[in-house]
Protein backbone atom coordinates (compact mmCIF):
# COMPACT_ATOMS: atom_id res chain seq x y z
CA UNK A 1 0.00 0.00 0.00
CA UNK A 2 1.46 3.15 -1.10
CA UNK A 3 2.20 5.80 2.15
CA UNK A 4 -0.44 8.40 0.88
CA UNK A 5 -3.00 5.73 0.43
CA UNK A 6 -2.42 4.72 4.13
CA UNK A 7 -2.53 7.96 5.22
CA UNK A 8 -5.53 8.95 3.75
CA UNK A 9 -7.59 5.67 5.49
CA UNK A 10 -6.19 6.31 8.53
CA UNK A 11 -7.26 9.67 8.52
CA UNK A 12 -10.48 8.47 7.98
CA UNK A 13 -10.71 5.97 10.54
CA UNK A 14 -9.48 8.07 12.84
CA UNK A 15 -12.05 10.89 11.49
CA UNK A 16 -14.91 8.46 12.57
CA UNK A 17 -13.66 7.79 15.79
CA UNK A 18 -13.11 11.38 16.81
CA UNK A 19 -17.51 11.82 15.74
CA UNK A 20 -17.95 8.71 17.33
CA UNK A 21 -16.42 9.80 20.51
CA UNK A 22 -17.96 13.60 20.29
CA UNK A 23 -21.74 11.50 19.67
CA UNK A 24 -20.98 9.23 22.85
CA UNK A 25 -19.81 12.24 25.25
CA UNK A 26 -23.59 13.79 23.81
CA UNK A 27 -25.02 10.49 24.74
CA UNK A 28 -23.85 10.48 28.10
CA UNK A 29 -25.14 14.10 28.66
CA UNK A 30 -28.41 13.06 27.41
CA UNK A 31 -28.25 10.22 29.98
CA UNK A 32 -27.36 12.72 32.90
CA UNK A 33 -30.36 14.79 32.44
CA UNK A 34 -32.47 11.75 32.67
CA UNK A 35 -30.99 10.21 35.78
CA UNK A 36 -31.23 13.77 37.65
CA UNK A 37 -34.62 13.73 36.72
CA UNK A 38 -34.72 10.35 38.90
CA UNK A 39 -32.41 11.95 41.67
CA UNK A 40 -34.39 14.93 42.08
CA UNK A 41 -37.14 13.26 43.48
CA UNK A 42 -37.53 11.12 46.40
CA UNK A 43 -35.65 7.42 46.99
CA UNK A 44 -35.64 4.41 48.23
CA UNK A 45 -31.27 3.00 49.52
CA UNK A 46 -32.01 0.47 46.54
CA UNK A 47 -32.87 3.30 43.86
CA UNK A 48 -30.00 5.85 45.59
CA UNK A 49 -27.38 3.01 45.10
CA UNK A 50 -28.38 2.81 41.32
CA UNK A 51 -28.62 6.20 40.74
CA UNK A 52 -24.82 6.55 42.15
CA UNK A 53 -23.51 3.41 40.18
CA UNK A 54 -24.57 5.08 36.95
CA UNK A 55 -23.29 8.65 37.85
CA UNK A 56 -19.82 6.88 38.59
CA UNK A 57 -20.60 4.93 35.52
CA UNK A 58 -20.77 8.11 32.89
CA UNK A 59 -17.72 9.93 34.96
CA UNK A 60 -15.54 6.93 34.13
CA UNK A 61 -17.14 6.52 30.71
CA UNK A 62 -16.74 10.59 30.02
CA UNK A 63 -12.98 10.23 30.98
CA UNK A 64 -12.31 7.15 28.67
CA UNK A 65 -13.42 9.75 26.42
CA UNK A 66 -11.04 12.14 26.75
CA UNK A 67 -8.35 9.71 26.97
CA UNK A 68 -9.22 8.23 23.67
CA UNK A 69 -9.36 11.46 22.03
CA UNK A 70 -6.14 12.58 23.74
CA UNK A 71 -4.68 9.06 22.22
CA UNK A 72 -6.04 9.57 18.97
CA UNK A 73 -4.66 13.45 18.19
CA UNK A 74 -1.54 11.77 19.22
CA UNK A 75 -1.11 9.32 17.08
CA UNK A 76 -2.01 11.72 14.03
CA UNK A 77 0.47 14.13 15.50
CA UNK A 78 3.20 11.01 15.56
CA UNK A 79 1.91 9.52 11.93
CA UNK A 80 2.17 12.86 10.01
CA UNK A 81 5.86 13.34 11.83
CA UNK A 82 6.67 9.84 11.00
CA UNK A 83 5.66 9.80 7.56
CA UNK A 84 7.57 13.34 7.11
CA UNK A 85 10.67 12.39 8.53
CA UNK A 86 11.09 8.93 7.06
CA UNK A 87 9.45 9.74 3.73
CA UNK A 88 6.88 7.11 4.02
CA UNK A 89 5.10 4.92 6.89
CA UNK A 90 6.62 2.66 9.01
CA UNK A 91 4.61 -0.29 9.78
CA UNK A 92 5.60 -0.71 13.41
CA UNK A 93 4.38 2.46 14.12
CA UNK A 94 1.22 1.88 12.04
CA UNK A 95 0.63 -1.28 13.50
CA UNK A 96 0.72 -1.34 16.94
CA UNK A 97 -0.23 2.30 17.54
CA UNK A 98 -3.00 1.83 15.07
CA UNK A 99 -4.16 -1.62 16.25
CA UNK A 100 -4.22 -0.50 20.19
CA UNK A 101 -5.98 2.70 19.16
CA UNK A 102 -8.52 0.15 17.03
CA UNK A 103 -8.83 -1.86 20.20
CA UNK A 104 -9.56 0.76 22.68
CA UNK A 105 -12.25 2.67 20.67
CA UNK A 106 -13.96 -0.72 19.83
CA UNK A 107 -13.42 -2.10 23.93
CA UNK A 108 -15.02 1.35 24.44
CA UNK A 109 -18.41 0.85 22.42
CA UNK A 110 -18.95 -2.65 23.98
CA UNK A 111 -18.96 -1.07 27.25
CA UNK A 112 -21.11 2.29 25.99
CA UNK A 113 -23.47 0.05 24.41
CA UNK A 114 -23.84 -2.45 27.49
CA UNK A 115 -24.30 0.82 30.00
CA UNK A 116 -26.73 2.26 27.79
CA UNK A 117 -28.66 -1.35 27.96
CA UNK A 118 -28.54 -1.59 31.71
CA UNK A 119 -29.50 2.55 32.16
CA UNK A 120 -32.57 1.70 29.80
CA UNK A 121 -33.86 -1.43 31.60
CA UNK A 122 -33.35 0.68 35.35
CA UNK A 123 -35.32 3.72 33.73
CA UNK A 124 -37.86 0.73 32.58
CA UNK A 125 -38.32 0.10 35.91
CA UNK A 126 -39.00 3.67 37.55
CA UNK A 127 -41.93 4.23 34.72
């Protein structure tokens, strides 16, 4: 694969993750509003200790966020200064960089998309 070629669906993978990561830090705002809605009024221990797990939940969640994004810029930063310096890609750093990036974002959806599950079937419960 020619260096430009690379570059160019990298970019764009890493394009997608960056609006998939903006749409999932929306999500969990969304998410907030409804669970304050819940601790706002009156609770029973049972309800209080679910309403805390799931604020802990999106604080952890929000800061994978930012850690992925952080991790992300990064590794553009590092590609574009690789590819500059050595006049084309270097598969290590394309590789493992690339692959752990890959990794993290996709670890990071199965764990949005299993929160977002479990928040749905507790606000099922306080209709």
């Amino acid at each position: 694969m020619h260096h430009s070629q690379a570059l160019t669906e990298l970019s764009a993978e890493h394009a997608q993750w960056i609006v998939g990561l903006d749409f999932y830090r929306k999500e969990i705002g969304v998410l907030e509003q409804r669970l304050l809605a819940i601790a706002s009024g009156r609770m029973v221990p049972e309800v209080a200790l679910e309403v805390e797990h799931f604020q802990n939940q999106f604080i952890v969640q929000r800061n994978t966020i930012d850690e992925l994004s952080h991790a992300i810029q990064e590794h553009v930063t590092g590609f574009g200064y690789a590819v500059s310096q050595a006049g084309g890609m270097t598969a290590a750093f394309y590789d493992e960089g690339h692959t752990h990036l890959k990794d993290g974002y996709q670890s990071f959806e199965k764990v949005m998309n299993s929160l977002r599950q479990e928040f749905n079937r507790f606000l099922a419960g306080k209709v």
